[in-house]
N, C-alpha and C. Protein backbone atom coordinates (compact mmCIF):
# COMPACT_ATOMS: atom_id res chain seq x y z
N UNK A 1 -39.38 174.55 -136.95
CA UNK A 1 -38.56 173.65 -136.17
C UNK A 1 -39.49 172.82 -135.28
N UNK A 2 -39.27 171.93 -134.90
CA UNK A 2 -39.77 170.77 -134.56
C UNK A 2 -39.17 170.25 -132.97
N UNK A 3 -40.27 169.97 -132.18
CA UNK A 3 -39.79 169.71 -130.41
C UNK A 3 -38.43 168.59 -130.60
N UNK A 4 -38.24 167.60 -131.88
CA UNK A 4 -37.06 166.71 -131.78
C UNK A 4 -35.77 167.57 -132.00
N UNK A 5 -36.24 168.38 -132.87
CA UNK A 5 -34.79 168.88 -133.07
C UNK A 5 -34.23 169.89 -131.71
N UNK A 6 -35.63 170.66 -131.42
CA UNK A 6 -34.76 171.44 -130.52
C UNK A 6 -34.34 170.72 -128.99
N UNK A 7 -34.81 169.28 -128.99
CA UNK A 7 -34.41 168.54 -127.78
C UNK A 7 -32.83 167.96 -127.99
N UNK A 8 -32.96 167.86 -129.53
CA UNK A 8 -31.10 167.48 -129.72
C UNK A 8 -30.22 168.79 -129.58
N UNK A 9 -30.59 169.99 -130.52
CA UNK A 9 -29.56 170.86 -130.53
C UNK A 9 -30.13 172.15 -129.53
N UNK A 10 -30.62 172.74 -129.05
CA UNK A 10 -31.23 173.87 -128.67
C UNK A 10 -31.01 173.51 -127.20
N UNK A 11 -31.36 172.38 -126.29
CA UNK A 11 -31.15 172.68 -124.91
C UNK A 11 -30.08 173.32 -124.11
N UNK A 12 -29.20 173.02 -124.73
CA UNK A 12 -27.69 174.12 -124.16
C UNK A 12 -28.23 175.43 -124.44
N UNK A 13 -28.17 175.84 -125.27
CA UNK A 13 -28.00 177.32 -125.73
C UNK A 13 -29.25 177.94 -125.12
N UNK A 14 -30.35 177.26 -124.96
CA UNK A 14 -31.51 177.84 -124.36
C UNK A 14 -31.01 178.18 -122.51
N UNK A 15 -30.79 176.48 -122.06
CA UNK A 15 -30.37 177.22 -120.82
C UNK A 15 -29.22 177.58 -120.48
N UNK A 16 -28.11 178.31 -121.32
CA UNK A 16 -27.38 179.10 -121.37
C UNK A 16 -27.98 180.87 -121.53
N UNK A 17 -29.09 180.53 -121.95
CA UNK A 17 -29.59 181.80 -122.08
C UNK A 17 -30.89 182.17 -121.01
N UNK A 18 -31.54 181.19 -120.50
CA UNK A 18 -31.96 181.37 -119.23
C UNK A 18 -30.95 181.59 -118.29
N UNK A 19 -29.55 181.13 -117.80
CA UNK A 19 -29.14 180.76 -116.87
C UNK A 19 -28.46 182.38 -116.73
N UNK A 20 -28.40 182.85 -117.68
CA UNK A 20 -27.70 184.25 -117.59
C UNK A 20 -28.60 185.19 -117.97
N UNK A 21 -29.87 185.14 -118.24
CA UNK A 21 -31.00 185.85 -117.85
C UNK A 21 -31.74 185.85 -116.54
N UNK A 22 -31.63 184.83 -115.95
CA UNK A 22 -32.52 184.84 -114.88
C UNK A 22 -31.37 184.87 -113.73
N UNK A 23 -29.55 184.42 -113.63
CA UNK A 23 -28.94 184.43 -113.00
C UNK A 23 -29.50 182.77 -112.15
N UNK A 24 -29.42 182.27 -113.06
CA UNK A 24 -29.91 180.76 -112.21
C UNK A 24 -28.48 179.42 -112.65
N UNK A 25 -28.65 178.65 -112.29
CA UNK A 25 -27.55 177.44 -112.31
C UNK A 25 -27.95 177.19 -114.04
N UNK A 26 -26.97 176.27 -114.06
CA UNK A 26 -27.47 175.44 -115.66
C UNK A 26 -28.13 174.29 -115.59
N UNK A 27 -27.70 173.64 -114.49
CA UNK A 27 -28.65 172.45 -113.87
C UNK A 27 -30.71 173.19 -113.35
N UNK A 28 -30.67 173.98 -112.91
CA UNK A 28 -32.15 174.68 -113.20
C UNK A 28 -32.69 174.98 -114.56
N UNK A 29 -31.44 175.67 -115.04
CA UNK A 29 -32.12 176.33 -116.61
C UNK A 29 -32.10 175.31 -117.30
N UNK A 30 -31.52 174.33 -117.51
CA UNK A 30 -31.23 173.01 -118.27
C UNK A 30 -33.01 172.18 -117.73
N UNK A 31 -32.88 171.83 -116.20
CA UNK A 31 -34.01 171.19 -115.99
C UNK A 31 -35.64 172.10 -116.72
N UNK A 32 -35.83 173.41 -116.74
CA UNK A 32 -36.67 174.30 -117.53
C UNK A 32 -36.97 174.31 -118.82
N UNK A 33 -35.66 174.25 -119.37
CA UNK A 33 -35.15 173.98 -121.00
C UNK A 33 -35.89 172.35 -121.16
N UNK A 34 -35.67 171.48 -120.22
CA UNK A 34 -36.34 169.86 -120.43
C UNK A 34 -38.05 170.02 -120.72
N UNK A 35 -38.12 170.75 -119.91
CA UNK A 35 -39.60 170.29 -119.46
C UNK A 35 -40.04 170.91 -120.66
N UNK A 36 -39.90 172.00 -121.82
CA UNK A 36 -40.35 171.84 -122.67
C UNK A 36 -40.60 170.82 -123.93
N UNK A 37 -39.72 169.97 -123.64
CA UNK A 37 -39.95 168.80 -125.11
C UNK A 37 -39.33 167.56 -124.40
N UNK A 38 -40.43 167.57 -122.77
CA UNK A 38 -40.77 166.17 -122.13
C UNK A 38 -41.14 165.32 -123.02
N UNK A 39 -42.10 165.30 -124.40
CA UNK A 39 -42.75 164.23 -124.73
C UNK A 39 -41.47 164.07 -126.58
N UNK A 40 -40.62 164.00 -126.95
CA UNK A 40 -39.62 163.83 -127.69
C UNK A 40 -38.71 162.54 -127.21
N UNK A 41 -38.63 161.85 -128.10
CA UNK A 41 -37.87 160.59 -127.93
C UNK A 41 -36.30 161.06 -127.59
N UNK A 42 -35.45 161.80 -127.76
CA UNK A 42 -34.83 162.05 -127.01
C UNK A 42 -34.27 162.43 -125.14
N UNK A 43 -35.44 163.12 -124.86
CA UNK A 43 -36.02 162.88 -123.75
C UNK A 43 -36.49 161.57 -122.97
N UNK A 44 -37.48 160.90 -123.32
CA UNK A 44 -38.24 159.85 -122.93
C UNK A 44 -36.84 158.44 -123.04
N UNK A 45 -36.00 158.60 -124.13
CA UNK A 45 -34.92 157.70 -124.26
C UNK A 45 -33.84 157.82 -122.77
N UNK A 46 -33.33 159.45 -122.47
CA UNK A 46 -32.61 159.80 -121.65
C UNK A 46 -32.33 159.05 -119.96
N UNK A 47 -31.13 158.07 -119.83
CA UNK A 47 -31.19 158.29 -118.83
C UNK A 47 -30.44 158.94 -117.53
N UNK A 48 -29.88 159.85 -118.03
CA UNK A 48 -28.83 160.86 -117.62
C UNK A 48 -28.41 161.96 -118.40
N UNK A 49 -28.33 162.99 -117.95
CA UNK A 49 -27.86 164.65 -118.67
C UNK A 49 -26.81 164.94 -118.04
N UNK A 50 -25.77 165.28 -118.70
CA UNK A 50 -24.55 165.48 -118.38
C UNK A 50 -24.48 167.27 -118.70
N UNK A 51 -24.41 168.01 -117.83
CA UNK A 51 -24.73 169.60 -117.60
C UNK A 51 -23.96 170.20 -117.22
N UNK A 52 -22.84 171.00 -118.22
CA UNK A 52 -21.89 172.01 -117.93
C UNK A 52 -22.08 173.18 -117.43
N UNK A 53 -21.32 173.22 -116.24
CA UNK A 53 -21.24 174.49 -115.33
C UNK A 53 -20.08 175.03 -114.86
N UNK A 54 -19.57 176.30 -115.20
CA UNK A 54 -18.07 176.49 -114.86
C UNK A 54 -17.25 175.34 -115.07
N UNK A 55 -16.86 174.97 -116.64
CA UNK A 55 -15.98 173.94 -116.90
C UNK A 55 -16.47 172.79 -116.21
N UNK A 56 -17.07 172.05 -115.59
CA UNK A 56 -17.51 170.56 -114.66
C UNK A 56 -18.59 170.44 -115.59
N UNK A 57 -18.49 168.59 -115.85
CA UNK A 57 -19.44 168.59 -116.47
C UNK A 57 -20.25 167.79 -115.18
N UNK A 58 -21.51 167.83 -115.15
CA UNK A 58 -22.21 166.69 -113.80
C UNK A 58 -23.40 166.09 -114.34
N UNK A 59 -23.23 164.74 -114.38
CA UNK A 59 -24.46 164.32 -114.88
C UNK A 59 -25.72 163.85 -113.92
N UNK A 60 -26.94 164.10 -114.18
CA UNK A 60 -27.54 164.39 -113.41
C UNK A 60 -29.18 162.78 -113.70
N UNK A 61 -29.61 163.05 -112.94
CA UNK A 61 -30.60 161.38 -113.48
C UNK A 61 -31.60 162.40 -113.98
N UNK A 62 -32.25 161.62 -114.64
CA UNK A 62 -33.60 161.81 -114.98
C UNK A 62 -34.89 162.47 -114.05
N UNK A 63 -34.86 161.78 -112.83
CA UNK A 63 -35.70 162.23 -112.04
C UNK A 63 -35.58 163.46 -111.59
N UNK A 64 -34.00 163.66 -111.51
CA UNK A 64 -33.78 164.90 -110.92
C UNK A 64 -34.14 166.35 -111.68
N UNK A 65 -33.77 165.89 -112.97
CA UNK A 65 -34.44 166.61 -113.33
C UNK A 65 -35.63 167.16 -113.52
N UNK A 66 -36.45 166.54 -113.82
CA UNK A 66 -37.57 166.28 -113.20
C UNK A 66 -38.42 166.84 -111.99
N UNK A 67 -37.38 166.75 -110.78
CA UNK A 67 -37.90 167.31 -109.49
C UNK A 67 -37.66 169.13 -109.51
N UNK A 68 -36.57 169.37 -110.54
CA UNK A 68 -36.61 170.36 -110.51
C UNK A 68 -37.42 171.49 -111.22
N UNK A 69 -37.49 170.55 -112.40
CA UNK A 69 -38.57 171.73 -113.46
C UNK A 69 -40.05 171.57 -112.57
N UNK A 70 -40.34 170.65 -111.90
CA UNK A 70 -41.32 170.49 -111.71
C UNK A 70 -41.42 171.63 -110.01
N UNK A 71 -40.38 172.02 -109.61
CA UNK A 71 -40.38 172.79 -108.59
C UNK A 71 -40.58 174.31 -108.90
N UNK A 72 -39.78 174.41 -110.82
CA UNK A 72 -40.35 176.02 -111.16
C UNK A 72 -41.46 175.89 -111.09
N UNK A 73 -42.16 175.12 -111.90
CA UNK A 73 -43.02 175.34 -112.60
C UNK A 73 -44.24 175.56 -111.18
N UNK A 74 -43.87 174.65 -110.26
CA UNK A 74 -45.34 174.98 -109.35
C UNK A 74 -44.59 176.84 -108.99
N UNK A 75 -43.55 176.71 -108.43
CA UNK A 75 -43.33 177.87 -108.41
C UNK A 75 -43.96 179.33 -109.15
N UNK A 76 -43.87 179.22 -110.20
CA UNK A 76 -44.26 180.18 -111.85
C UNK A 76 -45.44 180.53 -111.38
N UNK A 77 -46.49 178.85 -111.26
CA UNK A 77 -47.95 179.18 -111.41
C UNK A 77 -48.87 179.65 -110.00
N UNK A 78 -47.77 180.21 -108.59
CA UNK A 78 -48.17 180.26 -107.51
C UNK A 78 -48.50 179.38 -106.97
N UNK A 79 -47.80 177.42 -107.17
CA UNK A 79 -48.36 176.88 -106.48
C UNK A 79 -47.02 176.33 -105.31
N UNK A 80 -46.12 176.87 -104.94
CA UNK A 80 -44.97 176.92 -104.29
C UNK A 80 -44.86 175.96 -103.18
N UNK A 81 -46.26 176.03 -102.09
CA UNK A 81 -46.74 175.31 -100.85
C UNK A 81 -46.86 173.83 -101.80
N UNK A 82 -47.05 173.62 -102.97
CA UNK A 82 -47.79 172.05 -103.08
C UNK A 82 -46.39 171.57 -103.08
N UNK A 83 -45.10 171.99 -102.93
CA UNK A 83 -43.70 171.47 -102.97
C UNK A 83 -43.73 170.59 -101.26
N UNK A 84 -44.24 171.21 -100.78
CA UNK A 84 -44.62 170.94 -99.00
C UNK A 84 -45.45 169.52 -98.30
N UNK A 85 -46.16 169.33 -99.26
CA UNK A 85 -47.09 168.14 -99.12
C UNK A 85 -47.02 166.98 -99.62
């Protein structure tokens, strides 16, 4: 399988399966689920994600997403403080 396909069909179900593994939002697990197949024309095309949570759907921009994977991820790698500066 290939980063296009799983940017069309796989991002739900992935952070459906983070979001109830880790007990996190879908808008987090969704932004996590992104940041793997950032560089996929689906992605790079995107300018809004529309992200079901308890029945609501909320669409969310691009950046935001964005701000968020990019908040695990310093998070993950112990870099938590560079969120600060």
């Amino acid at each position: 399988m290939n980063h296009e396909t799983m940017s069309k069909e796989y991002i739900t179900p992935t952070a459906e399966y983070l979001s109830s593994l880790y007990g996190i939002t879908m808008f987090e697990a969704s932004s996590i689920a992104w940041r793997g197949v950032m560089s996929t024309e689906a992605y790079k095309t995107a300018k809004e994600f529309a992200i079901k949570e308890d029945g609501v759907v909320t669409l969310y921009t691009k950046s935001e997403i964005q701000d968020k994977g990019i908040h695990y991820l310093l998070e993950s790698t112990g870099k938590k403080n560079a969120l600060k500066n």
